[in-house]
C-alpha atoms as a PDB file:
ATOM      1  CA  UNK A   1      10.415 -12.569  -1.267  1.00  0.00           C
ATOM      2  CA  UNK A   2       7.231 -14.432  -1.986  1.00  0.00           C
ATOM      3  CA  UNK A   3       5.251 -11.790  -0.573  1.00  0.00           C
ATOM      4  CA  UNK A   4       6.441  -8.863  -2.753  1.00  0.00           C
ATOM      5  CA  UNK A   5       5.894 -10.981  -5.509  1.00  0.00           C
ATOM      6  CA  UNK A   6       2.773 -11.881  -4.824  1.00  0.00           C
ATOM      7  CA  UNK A   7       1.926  -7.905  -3.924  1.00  0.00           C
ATOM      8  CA  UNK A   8       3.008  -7.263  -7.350  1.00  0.00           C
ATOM      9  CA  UNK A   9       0.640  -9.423  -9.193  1.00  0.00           C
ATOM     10  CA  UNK A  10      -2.243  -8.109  -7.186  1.00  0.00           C
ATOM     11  CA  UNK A  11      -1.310  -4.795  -7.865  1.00  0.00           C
ATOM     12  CA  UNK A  12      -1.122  -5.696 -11.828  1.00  0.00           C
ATOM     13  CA  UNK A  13      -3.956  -6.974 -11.614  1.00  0.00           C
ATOM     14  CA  UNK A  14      -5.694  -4.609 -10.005  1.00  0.00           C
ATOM     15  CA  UNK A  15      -4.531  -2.098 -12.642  1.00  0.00           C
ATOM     16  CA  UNK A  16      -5.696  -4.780 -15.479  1.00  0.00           C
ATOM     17  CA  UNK A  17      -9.065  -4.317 -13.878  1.00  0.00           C
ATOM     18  CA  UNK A  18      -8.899  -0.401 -14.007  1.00  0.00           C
ATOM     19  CA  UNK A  19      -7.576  -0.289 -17.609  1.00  0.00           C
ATOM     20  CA  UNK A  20      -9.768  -2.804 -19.451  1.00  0.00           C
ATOM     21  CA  UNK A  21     -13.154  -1.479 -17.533  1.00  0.00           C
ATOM     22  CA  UNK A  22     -12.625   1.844 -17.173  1.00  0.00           C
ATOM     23  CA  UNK A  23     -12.359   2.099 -13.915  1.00  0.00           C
ATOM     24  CA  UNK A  24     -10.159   5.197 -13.009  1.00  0.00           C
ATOM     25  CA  UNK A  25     -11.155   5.509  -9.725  1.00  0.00           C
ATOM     26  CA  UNK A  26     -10.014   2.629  -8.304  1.00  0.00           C
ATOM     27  CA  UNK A  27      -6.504   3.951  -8.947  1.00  0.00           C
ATOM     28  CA  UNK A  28      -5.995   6.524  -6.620  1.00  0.00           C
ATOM     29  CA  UNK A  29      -8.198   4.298  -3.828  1.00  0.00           C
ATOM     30  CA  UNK A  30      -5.124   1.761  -4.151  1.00  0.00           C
ATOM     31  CA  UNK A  31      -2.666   4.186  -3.608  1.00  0.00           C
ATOM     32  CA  UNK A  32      -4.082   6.081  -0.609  1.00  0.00           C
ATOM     33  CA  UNK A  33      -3.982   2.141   0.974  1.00  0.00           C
ATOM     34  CA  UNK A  34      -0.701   1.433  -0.115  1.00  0.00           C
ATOM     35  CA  UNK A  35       0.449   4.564   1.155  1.00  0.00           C
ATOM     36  CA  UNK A  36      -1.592   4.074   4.981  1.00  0.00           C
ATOM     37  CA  UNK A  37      -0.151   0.707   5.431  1.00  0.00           C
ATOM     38  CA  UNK A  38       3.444   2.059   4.686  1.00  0.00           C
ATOM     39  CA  UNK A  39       2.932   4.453   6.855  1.00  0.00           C
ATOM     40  CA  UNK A  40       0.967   2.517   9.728  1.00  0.00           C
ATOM     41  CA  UNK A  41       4.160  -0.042   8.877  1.00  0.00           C
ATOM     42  CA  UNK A  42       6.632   2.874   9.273  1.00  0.00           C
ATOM     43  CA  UNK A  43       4.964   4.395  12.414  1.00  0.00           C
ATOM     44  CA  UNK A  44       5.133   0.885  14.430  1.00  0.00           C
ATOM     45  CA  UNK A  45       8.765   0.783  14.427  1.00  0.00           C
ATOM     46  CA  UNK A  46       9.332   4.271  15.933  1.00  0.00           C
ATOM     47  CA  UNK A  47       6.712   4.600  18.058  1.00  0.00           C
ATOM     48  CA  UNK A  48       8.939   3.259  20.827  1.00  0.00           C
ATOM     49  CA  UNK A  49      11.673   5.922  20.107  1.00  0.00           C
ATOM     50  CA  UNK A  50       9.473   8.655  19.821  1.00  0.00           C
ATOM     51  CA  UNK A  51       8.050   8.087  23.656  1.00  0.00           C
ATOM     52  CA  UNK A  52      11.864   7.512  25.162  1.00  0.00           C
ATOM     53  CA  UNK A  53      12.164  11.626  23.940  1.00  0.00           C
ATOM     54  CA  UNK A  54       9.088  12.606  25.746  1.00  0.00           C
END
């Protein structure tokens, strides 16, 4: 639970950061990471699964 919270307020501030400097870009660079460690997350767990079929 401390973790998530602690992911939020990184992720607030990271968006502080973008709003008060102007920095737009950084935006969509924290979503493309957030998105390839849920899916690098996601892919771990059925990777086993996926071989038994093959």
């Amino acid at each position: 639970m401390r973790t998530i919270r602690y992911v939020g307020r990184l992720l607030a501030e990271f968006f502080q950061f973008a709003w008060k400097n102007k920095a737009w870009w950084i935006i969509p660079v924290v979503v493309f990471l957030l998105l390839l460690t849920l899916f690098i997350v996601a892919g771990t767990g059925v990777a086993p699964y996926i071989y038994t079929l093959f």
